[in-house]
C-alpha atoms as a PDB file:
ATOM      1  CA  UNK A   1      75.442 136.414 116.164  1.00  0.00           C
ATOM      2  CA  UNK A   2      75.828 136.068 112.644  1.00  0.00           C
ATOM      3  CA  UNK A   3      73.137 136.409 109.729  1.00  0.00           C
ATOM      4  CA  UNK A   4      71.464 133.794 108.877  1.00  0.00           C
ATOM      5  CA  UNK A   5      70.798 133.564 104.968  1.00  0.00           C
ATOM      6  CA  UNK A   6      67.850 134.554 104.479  1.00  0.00           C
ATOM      7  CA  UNK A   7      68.558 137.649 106.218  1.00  0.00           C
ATOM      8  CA  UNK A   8      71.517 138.074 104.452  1.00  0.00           C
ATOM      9  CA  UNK A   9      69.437 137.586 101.384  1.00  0.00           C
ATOM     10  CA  UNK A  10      66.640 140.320 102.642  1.00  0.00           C
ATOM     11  CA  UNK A  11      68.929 143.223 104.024  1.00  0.00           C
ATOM     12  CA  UNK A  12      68.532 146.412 102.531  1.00  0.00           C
ATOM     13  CA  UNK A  13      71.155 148.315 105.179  1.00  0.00           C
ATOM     14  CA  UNK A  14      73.291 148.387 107.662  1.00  0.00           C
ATOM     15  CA  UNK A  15      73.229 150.236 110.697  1.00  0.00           C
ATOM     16  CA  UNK A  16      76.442 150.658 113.000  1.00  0.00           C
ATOM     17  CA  UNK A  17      76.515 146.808 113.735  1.00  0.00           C
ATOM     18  CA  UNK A  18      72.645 146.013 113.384  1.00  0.00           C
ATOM     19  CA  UNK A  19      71.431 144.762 109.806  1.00  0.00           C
ATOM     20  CA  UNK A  20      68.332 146.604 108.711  1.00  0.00           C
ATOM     21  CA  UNK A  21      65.904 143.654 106.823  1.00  0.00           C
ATOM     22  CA  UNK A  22      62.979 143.626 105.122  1.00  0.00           C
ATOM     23  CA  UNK A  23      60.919 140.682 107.006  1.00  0.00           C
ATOM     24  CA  UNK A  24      58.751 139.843 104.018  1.00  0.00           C
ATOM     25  CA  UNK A  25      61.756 138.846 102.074  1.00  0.00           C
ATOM     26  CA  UNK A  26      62.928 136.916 104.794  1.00  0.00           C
ATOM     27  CA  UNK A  27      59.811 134.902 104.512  1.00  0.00           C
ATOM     28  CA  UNK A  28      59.750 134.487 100.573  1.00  0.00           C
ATOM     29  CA  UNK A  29      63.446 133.505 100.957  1.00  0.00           C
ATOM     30  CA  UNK A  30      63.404 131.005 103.492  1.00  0.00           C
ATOM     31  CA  UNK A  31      61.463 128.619 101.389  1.00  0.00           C
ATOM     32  CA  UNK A  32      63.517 129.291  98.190  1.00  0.00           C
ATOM     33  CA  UNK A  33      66.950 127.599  96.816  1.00  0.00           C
ATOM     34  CA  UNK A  34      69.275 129.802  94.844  1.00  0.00           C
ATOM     35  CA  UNK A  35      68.295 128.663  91.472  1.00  0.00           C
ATOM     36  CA  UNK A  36      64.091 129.532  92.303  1.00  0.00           C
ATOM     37  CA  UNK A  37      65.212 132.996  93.609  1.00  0.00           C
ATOM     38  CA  UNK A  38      66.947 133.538  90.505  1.00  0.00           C
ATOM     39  CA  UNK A  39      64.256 132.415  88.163  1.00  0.00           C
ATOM     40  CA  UNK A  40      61.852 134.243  89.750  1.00  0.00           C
ATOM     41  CA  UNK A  41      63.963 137.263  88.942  1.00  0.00           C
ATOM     42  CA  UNK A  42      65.039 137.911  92.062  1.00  0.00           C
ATOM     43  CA  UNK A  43      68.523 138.873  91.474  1.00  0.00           C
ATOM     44  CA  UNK A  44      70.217 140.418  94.258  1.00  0.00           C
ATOM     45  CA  UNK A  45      68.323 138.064  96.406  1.00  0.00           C
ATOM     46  CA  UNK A  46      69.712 135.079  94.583  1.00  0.00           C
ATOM     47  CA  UNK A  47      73.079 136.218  94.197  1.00  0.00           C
ATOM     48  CA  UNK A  48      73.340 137.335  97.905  1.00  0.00           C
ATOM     49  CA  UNK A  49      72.125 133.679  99.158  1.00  0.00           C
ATOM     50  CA  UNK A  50      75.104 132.162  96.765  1.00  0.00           C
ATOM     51  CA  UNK A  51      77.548 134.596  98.458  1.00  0.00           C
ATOM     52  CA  UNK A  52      76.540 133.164 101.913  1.00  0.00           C
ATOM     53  CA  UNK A  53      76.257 129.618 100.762  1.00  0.00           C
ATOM     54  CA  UNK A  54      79.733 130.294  99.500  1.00  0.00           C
ATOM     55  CA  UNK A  55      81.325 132.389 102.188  1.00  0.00           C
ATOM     56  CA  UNK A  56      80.053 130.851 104.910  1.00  0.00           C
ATOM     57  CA  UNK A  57      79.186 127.549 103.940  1.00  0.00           C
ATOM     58  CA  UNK A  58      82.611 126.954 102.039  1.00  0.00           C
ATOM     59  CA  UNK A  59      79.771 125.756  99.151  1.00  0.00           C
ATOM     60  CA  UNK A  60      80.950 127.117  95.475  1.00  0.00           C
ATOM     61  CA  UNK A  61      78.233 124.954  93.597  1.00  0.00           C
ATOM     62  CA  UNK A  62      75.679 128.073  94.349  1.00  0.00           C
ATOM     63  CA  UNK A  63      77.918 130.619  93.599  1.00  0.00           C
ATOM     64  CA  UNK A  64      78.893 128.819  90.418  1.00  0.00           C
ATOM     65  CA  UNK A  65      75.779 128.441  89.336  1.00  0.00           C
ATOM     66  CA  UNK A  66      74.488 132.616  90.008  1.00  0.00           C
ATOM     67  CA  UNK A  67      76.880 133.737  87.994  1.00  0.00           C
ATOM     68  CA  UNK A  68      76.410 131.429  84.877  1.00  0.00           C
ATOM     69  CA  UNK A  69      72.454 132.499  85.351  1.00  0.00           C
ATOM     70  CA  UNK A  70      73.496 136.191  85.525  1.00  0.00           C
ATOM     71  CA  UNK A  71      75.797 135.605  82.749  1.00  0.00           C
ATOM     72  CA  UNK A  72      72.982 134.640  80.421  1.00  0.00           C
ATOM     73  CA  UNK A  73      70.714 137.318  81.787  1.00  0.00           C
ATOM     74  CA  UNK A  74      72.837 140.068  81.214  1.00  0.00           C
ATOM     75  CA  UNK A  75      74.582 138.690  78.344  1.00  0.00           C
ATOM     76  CA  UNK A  76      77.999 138.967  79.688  1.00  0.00           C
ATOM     77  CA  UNK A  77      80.573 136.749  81.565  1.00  0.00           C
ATOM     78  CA  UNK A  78      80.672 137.626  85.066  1.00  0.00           C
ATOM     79  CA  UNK A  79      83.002 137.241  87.601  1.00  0.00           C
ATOM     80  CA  UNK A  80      82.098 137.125  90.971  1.00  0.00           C
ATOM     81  CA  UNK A  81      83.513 140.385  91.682  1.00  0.00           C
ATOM     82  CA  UNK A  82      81.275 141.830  88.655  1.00  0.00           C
ATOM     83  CA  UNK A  83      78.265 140.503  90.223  1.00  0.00           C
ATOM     84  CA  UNK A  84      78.955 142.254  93.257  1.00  0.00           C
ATOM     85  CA  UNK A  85      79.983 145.583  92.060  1.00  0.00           C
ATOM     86  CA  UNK A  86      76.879 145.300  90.022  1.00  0.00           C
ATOM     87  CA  UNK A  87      74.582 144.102  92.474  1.00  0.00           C
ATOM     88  CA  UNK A  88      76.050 146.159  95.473  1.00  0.00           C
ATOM     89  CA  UNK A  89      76.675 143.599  97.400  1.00  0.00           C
ATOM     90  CA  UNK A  90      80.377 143.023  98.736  1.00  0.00           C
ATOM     91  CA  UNK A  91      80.493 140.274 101.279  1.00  0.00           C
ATOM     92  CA  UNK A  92      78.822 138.767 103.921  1.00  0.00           C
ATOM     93  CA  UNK A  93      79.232 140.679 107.192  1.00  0.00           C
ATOM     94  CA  UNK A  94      80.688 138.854 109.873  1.00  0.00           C
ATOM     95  CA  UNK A  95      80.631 141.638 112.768  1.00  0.00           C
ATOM     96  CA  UNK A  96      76.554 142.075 112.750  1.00  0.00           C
ATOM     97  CA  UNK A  97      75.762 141.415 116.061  1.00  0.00           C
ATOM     98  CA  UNK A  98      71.885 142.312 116.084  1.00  0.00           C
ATOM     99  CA  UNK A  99      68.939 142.952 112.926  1.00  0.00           C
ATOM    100  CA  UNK A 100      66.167 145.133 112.867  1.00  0.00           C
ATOM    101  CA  UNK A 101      63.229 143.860 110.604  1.00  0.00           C
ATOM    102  CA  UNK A 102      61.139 146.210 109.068  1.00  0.00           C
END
């Protein structure tokens, strides 16, 4: 079973092979595009649903787009490596088998 996005989006952990999420984000994030998670400042949020849309989608338009909005928020070029190392995030986990919402 892989993660859906949203999940992706909302996980806080990672347990063996089970993804620890937070169920309200899961919620807020199911209804939201890249672009509104990022305006509504929610960066690691955003920037994780662009790494799934890109990863697993094959869809760079998202990506593209997270790290030209990050850019200007943190006044820096980014690459997407620099986004991750910044944002912890370092790919989308393909061997999760289970999640546990909290």
């Amino acid at each position: 079973m892989a993660l859906k996005r949203e999940e992706f989006a909302a996980t806080v952990g990672y347990q063996g092979a089970t993804a620890v999420v937070d169920r309200k984000l899961v919620r807020v994030m199911k209804g939201l595009s890249v672009p509104e998670a990022l305006e509504k400042g929610m960066f690691r949020q955003g920037f994780a649903a662009a790494l799934y849309e890109s990863e697993m989608k094959n869809d760079p338009a998202s990506m593209e787009y997270a790290l030209d909005f990050l850019g200007k928020e943190f006044r820096r070029p980014l690459s997407a490596e620099d986004a991750k190392r910044l944002l912890g995030i370092q790919r989308v986990p393909r061997e999760i088998t289970r999640t546990m919402k909290l």
